[in-house]
Protein backbone atom coordinates (compact mmCIF):
# COMPACT_ATOMS: atom_id res chain seq x y z
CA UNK A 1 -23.32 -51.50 3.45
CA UNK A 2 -23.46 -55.12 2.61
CA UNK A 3 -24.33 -58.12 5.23
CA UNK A 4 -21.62 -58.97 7.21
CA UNK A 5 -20.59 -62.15 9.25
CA UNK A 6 -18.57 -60.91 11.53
CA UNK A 7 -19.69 -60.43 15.15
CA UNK A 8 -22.60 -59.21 15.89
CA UNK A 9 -24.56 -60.85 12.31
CA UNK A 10 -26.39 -63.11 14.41
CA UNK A 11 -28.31 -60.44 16.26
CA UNK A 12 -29.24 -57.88 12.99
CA UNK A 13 -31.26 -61.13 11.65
CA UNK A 14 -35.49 -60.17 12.02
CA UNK A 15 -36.48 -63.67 11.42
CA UNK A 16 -36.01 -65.54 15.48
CA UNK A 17 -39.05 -65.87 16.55
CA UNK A 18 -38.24 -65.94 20.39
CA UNK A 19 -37.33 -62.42 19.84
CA UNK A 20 -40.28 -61.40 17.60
CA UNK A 21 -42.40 -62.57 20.71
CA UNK A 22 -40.78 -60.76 23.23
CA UNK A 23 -40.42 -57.58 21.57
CA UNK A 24 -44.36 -58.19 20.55
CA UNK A 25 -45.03 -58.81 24.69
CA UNK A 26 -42.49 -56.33 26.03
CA UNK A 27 -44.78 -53.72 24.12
CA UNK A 28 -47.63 -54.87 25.77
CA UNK A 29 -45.79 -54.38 28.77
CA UNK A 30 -44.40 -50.78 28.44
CA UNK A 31 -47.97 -49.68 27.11
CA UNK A 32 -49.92 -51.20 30.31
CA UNK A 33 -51.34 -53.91 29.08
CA UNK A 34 -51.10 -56.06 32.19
CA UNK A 35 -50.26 -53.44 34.77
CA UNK A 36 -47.80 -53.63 37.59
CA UNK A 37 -48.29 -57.02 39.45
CA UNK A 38 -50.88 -58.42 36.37
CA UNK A 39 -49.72 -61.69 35.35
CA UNK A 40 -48.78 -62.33 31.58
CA UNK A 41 -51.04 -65.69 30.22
CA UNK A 42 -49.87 -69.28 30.69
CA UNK A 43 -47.05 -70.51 28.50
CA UNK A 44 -49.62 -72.63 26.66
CA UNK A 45 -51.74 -69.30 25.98
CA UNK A 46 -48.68 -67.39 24.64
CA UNK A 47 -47.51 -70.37 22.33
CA UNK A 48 -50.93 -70.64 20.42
CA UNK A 49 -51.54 -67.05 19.67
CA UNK A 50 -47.97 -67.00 18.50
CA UNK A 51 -47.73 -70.52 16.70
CA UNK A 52 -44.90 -71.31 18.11
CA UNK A 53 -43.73 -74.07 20.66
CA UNK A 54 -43.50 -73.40 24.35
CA UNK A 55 -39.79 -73.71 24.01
CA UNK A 56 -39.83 -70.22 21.72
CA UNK A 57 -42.08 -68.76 24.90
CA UNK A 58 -39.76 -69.78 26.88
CA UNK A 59 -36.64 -67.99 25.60
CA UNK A 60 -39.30 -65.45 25.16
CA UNK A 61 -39.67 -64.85 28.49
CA UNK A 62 -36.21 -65.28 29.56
CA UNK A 63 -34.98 -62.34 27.30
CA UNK A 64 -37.96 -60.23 29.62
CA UNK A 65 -36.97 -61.43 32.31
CA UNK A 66 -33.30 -60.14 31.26
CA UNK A 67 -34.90 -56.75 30.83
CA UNK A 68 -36.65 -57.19 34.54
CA UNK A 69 -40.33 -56.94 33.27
CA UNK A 70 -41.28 -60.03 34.21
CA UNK A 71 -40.69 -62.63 37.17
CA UNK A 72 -38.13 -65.39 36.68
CA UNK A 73 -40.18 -67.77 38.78
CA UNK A 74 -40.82 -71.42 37.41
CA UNK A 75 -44.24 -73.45 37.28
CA UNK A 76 -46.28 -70.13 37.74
CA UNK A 77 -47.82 -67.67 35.26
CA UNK A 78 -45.00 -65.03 35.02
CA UNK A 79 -45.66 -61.57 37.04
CA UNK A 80 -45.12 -58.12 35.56
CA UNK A 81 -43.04 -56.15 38.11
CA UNK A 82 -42.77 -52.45 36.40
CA UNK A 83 -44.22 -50.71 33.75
CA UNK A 84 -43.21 -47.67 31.90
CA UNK A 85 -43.35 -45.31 34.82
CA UNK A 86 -41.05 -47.21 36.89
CA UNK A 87 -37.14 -46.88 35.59
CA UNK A 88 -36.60 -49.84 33.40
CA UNK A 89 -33.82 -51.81 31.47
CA UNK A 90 -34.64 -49.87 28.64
CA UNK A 91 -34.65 -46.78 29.98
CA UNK A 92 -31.27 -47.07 30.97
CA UNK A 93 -30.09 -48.38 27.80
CA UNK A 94 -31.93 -46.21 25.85
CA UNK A 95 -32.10 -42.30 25.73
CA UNK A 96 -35.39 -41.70 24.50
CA UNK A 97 -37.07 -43.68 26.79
CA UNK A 98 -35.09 -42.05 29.88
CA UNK A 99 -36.29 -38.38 28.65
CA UNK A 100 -40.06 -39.81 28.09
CA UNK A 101 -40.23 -41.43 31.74
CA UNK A 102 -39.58 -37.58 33.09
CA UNK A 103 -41.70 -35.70 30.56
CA UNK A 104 -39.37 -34.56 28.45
CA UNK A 105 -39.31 -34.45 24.34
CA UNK A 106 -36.21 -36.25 23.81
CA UNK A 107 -34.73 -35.26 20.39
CA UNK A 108 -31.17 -35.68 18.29
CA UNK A 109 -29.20 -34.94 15.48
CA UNK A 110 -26.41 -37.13 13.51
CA UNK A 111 -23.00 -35.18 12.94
CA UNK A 112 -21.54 -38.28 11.37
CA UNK A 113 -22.20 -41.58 10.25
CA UNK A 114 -19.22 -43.71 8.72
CA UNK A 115 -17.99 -47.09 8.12
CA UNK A 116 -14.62 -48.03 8.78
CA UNK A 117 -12.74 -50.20 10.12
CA UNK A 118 -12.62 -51.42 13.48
CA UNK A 119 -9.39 -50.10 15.73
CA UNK A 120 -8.18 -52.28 18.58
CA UNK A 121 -10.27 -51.35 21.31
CA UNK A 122 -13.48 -51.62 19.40
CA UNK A 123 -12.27 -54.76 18.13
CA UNK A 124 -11.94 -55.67 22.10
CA UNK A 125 -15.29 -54.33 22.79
CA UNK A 126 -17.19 -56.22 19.71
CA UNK A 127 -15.36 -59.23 19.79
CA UNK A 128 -14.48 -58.50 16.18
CA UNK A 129 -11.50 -60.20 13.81
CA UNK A 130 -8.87 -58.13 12.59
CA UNK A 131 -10.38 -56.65 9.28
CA UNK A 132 -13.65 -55.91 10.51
CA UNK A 133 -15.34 -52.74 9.22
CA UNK A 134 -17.65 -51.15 12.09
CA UNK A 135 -20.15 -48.36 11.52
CA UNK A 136 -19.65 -45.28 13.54
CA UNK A 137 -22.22 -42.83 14.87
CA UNK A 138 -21.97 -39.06 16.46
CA UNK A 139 -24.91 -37.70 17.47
CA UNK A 140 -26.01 -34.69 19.81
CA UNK A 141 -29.08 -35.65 21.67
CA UNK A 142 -31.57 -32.97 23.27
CA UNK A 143 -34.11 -32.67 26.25
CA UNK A 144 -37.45 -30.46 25.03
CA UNK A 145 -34.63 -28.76 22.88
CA UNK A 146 -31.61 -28.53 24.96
CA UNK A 147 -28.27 -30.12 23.93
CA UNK A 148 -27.17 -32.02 26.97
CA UNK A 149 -25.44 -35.05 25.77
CA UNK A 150 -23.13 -36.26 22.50
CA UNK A 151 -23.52 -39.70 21.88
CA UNK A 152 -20.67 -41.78 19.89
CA UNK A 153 -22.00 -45.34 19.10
CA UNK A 154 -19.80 -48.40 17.39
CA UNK A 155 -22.12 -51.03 15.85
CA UNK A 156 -20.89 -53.93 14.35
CA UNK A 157 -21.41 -54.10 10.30
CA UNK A 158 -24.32 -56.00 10.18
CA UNK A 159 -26.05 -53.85 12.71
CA UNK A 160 -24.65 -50.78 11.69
CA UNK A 161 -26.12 -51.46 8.06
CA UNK A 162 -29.71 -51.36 9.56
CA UNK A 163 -29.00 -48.78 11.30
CA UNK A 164 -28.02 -46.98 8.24
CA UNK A 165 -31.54 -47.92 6.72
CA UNK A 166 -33.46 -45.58 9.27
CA UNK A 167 -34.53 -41.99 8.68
CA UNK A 168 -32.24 -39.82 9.72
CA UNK A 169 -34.92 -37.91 11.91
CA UNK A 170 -34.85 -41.71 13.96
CA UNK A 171 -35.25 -40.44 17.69
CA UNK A 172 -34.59 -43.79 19.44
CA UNK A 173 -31.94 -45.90 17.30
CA UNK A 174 -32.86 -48.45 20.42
CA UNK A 175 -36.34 -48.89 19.47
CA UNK A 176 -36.24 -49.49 16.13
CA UNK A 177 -33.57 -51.91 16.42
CA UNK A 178 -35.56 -53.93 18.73
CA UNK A 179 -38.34 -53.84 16.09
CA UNK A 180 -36.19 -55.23 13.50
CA UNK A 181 -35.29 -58.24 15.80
CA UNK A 182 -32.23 -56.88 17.68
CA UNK A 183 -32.89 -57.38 21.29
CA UNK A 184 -31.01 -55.80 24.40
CA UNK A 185 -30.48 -58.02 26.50
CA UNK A 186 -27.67 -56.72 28.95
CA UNK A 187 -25.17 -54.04 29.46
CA UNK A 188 -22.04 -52.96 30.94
CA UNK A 189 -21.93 -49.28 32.23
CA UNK A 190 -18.64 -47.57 33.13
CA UNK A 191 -18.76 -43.76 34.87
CA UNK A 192 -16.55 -41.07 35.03
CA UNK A 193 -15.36 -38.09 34.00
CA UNK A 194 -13.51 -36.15 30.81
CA UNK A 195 -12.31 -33.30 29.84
CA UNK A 196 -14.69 -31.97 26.98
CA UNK A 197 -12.76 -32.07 23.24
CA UNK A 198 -13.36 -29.87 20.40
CA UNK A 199 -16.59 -31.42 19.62
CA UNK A 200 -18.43 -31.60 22.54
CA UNK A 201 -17.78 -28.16 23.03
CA UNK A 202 -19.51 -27.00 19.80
CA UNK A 203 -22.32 -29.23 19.99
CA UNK A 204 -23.04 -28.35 23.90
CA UNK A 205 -22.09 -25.24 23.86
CA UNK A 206 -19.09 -25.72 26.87
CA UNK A 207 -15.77 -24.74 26.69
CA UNK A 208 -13.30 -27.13 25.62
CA UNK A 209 -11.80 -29.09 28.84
CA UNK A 210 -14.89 -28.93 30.55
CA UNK A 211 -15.62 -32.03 32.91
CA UNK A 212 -18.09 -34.05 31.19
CA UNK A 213 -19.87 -36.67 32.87
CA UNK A 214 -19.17 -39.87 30.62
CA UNK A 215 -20.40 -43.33 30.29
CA UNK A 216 -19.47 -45.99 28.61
CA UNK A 217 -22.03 -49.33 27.59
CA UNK A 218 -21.44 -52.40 26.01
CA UNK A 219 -24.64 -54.12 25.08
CA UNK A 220 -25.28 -57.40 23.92
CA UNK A 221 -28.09 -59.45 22.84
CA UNK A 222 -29.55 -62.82 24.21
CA UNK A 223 -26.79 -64.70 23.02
CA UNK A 224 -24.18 -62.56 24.52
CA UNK A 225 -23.03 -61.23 21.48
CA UNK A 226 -21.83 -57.82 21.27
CA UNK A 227 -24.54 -54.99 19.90
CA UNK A 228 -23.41 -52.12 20.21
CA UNK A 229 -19.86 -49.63 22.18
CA UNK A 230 -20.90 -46.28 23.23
CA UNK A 231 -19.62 -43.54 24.82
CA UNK A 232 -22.02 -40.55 25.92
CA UNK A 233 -20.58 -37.13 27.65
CA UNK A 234 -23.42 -35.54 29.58
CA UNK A 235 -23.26 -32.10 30.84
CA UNK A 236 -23.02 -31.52 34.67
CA UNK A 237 -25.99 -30.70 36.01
CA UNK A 238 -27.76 -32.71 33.77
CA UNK A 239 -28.20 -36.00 34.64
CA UNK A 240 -27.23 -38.11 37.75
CA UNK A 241 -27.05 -42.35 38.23
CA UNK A 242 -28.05 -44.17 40.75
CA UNK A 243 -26.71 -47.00 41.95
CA UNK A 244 -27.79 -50.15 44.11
CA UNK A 245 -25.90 -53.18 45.33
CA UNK A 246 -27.14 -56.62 46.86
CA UNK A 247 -25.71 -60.18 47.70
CA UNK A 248 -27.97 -61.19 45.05
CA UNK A 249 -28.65 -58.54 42.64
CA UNK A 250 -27.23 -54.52 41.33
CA UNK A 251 -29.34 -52.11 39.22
CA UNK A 252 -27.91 -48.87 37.66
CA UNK A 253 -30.45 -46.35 37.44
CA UNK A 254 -30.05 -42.91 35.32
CA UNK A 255 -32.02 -39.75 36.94
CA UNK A 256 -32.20 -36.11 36.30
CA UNK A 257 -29.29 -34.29 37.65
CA UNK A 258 -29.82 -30.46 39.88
CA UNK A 259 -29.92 -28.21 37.12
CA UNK A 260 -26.98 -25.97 37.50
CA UNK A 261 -27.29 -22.68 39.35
C-alpha cells in the first residue's frame, strides 16, 4: 500500500512527540510503575527526561487522561487511578488486553486482509472522500484456544498500510499501533444483536442465524480523527458489558459472560 492523505494520515505518522511520550508513560502505567494512587513526576520532570517542552507533556497527559490513567486535575502532580488489573480504556478497546486482565491467552487468526475501496457507510464512519481506498480485516479471535469472537476491522489507508506491515501472527493489532504512534484516544460502542451469516458460523462453529452478540466501535485518535470501524460478533455466553451512567461521566465495561450450560 502506498501513503495516503486521506483521513486518518495524520494519526499513522510515528514522529509526534506528545504521543511518543504518552505511549512511553502509559507503559509505565499498565506495567506498575507508579501503582494505583502513585503520582506520575512534575511536568518539569517529564519534559527534561523527554527533551521536550512542557507543552508536549501536556498533551501528553491529556491523551492519558483520555484513556482514564491519570487525573485531569490542574496545578498538581497528576494521580494514577488504575493499573492493569482494574478494567481500562484499553481493555475495552482492545481484545488482547480484555482476555489478559482475566487470565486468559488471547489468540487470532486473519481470514482476509484487502484493500478496497471505501462504500458509503465506511465512508460515513471514517470521514473519508469519495475515492478513498480502505483496508479491510476478518479475523477470528480465541480465548486459551476457543473461537469466541470474529472481528471485521475498516482502517483508513494510511493506517491500514501499517497494519499490513505486521506479522501476521500480530495478537494485539491495538498495541502495536500505539507503538508506531497511533494513539486511541476515544470510542463509540454500539450493542446488539445479529443473526450469525455464513462466516461466523464456520469460524465459531454456530449454526448460521444464530444470535450473535455484536458491537460496533469507532475509534479515533487525539485529534478526533477517525482510526479505525469495527464490528465484532461474540458468542452468547461469552462475554457480557457493563454499563454505568452519571450526570458527569459513563464508562462501558466488557466482562466475561456465564458460560453456557
Amino acid at each position: 500500500m502506498d501513503g495516503a492523505t486521506q483521513g486518518g494520515a495524520k494519526a499513522a505518522r510515528p514522529l509526534t512527540l506528545y504521543r511518543k511520550v504518552a505511549a512511553d508513560l502509559g507503559r509505565e502505567i499498565s506495567e506498575g510503575a507508579y501503582g494505583s494512587g502513585g503520582r506520575l513526576p512534575a511536568e518539569g520532570e517529564l519534559a527534561e527526561r523527554y527533551g521536550v517542552s512542557r507543552g508536549t507533556i501536556r498533551q501528553a497527559l491529556s491523551v492519558l487522561r483520555a484513556n482514564g490513567l491519570v487525573t485531569s486535575r490542574r496545578g498538581t502532580r497528576r494521580v494514577v487511578l488504575r493499573t492493569a488489573h482494574v478494567q481500562s480504556f484499553g481493555e475495552l478497546l482492545s481484545f488482547t488486553r480484555w482476555a489478559r486482565s482475566m487470565g486468559e491467552e488471547p489468540g487470532g487468526r486473519i481470514v482476509r486482509l484487502d484493500l478496497d475501496r471505501a462504500d458509503g457507510t465506511e465512508r460515513e464512519q471514517l470521514r473519508l472522500d469519495d475515492g478513498a481506498r480502505v483496508c479491510r480485516m476478518l479475523r477470528v479471535r480465541t480465548l486459551s484456544g476457543r473461537p469466541v469472537m470474529v472481528e471485521r476491522t475498516v482502517y483508513p489507508e494510511a493506517i491500514g498500510a501499517l497494519v499490513a506491515e505486521l506479522d501476521a501472527d500480530t495478537v494485539s493489532y491495538t498495541v502495536r499501533l500505539e507503538e508506531q504512534g497511533v494513539l486511541f484516544a476515544d470510542a463509540q460502542h454500539t450493542l446488539d444483536l445479529v443473526q450469525a451469516d455464513k462466516d461466523d458460523a464456520e469460524l465459531l462453529g454456530c449454526r448460521p442465524g444464530e444470535p450473535l452478540l455484536r458491537e460496533r466501535r469507532r475509534s479515533t485518535d487525539p485529534a478526533g480523527a477517525p482510526i479505525e470501524w469495527s464490528e465484532d460478533r461474540y458468542l452468547p455466553g461469552t462475554v457480557a458489558f457493563t454499563v454505568h451512567s452519571s450526570a458527569t461521566s459513563g464508562s462501558l465495561a466488557r466482562r466475561p459472560g456465564t458460560p453456557p450450560a
